[in-house]
N, C-alpha and C. Protein backbone atom coordinates (compact mmCIF):
# COMPACT_ATOMS: atom_id res chain seq x y z
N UNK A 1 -12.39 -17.33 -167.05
CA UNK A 1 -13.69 -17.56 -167.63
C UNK A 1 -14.59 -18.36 -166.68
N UNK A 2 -13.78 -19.53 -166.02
CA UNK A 2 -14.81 -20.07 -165.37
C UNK A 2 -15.27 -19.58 -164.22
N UNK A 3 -14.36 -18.18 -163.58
CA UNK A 3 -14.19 -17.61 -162.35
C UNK A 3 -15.80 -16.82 -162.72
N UNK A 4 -16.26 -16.04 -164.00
CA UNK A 4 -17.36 -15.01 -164.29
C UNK A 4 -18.50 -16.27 -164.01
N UNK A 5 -18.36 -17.36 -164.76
CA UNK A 5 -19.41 -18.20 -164.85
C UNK A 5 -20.02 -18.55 -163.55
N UNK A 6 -19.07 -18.92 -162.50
CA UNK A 6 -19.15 -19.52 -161.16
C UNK A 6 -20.00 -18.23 -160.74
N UNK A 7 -19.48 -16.93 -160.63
CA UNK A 7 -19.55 -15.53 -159.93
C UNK A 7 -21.22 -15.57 -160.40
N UNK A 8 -21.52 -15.62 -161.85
CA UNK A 8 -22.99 -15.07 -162.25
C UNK A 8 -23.87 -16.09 -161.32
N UNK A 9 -23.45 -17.37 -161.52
CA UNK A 9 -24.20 -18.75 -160.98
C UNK A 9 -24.66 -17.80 -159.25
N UNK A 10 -23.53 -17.70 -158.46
CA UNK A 10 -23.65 -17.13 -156.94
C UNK A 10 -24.76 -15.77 -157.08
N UNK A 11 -24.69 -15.22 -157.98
CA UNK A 11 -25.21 -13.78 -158.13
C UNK A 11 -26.54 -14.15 -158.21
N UNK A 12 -26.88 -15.37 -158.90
CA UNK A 12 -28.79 -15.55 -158.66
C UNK A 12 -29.09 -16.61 -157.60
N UNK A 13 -28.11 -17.19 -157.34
CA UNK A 13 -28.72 -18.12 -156.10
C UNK A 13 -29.51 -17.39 -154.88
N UNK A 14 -28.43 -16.28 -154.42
CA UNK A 14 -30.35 -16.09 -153.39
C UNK A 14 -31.09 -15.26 -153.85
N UNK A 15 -31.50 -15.12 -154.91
CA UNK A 15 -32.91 -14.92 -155.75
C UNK A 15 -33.68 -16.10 -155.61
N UNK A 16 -33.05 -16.86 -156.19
CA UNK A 16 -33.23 -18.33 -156.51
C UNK A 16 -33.68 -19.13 -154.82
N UNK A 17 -32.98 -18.47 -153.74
CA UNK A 17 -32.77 -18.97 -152.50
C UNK A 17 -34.05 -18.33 -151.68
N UNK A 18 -34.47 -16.97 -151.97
CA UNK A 18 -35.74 -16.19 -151.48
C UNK A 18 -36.89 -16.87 -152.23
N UNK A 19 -36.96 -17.29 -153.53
CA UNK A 19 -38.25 -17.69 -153.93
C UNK A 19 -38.31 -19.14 -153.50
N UNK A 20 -37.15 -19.59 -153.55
CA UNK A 20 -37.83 -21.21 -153.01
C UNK A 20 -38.37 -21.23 -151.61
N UNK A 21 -37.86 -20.18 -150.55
CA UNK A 21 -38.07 -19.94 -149.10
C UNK A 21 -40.14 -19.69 -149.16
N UNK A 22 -39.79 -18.77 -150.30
CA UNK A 22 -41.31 -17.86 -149.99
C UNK A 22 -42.09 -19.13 -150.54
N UNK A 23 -42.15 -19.96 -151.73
CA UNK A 23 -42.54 -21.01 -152.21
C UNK A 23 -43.07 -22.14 -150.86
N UNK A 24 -41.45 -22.26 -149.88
CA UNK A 24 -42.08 -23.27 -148.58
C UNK A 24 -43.01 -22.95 -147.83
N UNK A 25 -42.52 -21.46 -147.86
CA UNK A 25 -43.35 -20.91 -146.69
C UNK A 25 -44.74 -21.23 -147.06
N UNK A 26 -45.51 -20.45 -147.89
CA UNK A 26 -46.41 -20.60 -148.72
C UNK A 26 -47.50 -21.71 -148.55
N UNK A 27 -46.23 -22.89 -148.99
CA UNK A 27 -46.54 -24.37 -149.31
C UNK A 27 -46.86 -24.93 -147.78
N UNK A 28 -46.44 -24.84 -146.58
CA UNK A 28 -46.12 -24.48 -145.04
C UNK A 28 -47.65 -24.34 -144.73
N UNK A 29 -47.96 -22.99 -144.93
CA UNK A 29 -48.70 -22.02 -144.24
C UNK A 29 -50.22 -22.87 -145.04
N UNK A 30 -50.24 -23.72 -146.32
CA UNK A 30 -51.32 -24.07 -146.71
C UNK A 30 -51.45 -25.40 -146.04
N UNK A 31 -50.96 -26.02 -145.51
CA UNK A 31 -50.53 -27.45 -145.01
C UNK A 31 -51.49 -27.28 -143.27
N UNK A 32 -50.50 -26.07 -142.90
CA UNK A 32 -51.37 -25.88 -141.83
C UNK A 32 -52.67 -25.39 -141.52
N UNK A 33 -52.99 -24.87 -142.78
CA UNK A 33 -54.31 -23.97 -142.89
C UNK A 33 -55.64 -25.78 -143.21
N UNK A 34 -54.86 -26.43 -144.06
CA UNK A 34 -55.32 -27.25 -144.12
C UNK A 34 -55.60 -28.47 -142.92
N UNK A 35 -54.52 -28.64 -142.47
CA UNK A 35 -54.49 -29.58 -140.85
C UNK A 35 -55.92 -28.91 -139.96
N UNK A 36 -55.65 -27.72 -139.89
CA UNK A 36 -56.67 -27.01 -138.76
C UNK A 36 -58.20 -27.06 -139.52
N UNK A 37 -58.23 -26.94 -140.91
CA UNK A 37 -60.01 -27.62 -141.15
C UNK A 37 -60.46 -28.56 -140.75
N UNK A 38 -59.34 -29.20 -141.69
CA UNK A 38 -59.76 -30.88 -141.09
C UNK A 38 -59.72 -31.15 -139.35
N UNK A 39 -59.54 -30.66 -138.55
CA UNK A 39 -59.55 -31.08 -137.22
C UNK A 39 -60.91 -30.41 -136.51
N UNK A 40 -61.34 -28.59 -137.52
CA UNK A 40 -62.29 -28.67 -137.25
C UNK A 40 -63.61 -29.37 -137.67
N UNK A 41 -63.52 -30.09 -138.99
CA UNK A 41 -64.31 -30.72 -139.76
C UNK A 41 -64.54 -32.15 -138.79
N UNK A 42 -63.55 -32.66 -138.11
CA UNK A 42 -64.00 -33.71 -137.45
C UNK A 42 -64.78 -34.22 -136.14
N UNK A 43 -64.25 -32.54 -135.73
CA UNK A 43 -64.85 -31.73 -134.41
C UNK A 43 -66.45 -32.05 -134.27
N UNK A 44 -66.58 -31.19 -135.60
CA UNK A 44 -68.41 -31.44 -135.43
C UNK A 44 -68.93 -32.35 -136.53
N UNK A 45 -68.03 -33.53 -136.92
CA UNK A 45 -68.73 -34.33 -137.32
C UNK A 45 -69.03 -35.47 -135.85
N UNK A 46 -68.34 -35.53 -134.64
CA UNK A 46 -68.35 -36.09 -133.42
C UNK A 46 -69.07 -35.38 -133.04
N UNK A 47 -69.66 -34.45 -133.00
CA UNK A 47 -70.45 -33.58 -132.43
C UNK A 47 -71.71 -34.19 -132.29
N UNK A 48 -72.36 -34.53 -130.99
CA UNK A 48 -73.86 -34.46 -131.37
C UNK A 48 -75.01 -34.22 -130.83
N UNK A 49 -75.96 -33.82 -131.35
CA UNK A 49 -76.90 -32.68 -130.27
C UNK A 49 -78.54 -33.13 -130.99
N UNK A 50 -79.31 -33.01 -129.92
CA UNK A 50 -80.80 -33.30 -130.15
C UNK A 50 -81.54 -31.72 -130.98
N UNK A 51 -80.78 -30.56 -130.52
CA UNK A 51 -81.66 -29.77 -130.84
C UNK A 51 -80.91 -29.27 -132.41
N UNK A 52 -82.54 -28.54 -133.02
CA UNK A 52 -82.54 -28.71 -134.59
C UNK A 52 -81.96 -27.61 -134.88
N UNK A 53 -81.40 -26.15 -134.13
CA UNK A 53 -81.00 -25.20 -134.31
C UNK A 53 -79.59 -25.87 -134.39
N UNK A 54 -79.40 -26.04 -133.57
CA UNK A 54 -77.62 -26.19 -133.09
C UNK A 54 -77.06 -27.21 -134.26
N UNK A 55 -78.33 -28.52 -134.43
CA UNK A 55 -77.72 -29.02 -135.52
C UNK A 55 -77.65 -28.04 -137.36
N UNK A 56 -78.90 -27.37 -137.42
CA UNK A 56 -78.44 -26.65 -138.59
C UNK A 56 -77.16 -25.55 -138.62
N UNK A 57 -76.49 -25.27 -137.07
CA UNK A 57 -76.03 -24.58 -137.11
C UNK A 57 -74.66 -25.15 -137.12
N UNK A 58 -74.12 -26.43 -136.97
CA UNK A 58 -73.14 -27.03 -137.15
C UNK A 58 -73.06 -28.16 -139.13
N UNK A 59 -74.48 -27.98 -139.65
CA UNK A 59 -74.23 -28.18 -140.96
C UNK A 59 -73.71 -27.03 -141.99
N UNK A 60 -74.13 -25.75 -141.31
CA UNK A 60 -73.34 -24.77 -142.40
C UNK A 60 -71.98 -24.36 -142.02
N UNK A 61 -71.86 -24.59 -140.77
CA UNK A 61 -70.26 -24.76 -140.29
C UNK A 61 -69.49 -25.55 -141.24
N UNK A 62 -70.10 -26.82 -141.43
CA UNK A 62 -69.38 -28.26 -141.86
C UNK A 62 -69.36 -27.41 -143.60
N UNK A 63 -70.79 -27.10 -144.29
CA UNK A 63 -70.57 -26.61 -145.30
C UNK A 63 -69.63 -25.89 -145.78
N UNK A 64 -69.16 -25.09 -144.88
CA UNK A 64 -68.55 -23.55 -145.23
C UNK A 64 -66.65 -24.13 -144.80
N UNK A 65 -66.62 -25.26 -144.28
CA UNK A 65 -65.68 -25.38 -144.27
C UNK A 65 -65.30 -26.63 -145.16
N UNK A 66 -66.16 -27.39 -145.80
CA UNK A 66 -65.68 -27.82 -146.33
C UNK A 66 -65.62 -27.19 -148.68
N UNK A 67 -66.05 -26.33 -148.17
CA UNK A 67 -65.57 -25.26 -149.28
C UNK A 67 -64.17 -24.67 -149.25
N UNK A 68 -64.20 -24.04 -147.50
CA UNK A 68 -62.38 -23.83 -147.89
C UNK A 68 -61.54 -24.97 -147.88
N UNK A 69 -62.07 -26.30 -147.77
CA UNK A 69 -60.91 -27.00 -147.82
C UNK A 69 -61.02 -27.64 -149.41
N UNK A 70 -62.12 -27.26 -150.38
CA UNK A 70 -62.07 -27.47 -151.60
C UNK A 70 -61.18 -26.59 -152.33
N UNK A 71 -61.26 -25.19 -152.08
CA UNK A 71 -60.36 -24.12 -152.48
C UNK A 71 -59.12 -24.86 -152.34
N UNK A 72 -58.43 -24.89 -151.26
CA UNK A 72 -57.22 -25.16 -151.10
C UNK A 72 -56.89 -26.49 -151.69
């Protein structure tokens, strides 16, 4: 009896073993997605420039990224 019990237990572990993987990965891949905003977010907040193009053109940068880092 305890031999079926043990056997079923093994039979879902790597089910159990693929979703926690895909879960890190996942969890991983948002961590880094996140690291790389923020490094560009700091990029052009050091950034700095006299002309008014370049600066509107580094506020919708800053905007647009700091939306995907609200998403996430």
């Amino acid at each position: 009896m305890e031999e079926q019990v043990e056997q079923r237990s093994s039979e879902h572990s790597p089910h159990a073993k693929l979703s926690q993987d895909a879960a890190d990965a996942a969890r991983a891949t948002r961590t880094l997605e996140r690291q790389a905003l923020e490094l560009q977010r700091e990029r052009i907040l050091d950034e700095r420039t006299s002309s008014p193009i370049r600066r509107k053109a580094l506020e919708a940068a800053l905007t647009e990224i700091e939306a995907k880092l609200s998403a996430l």
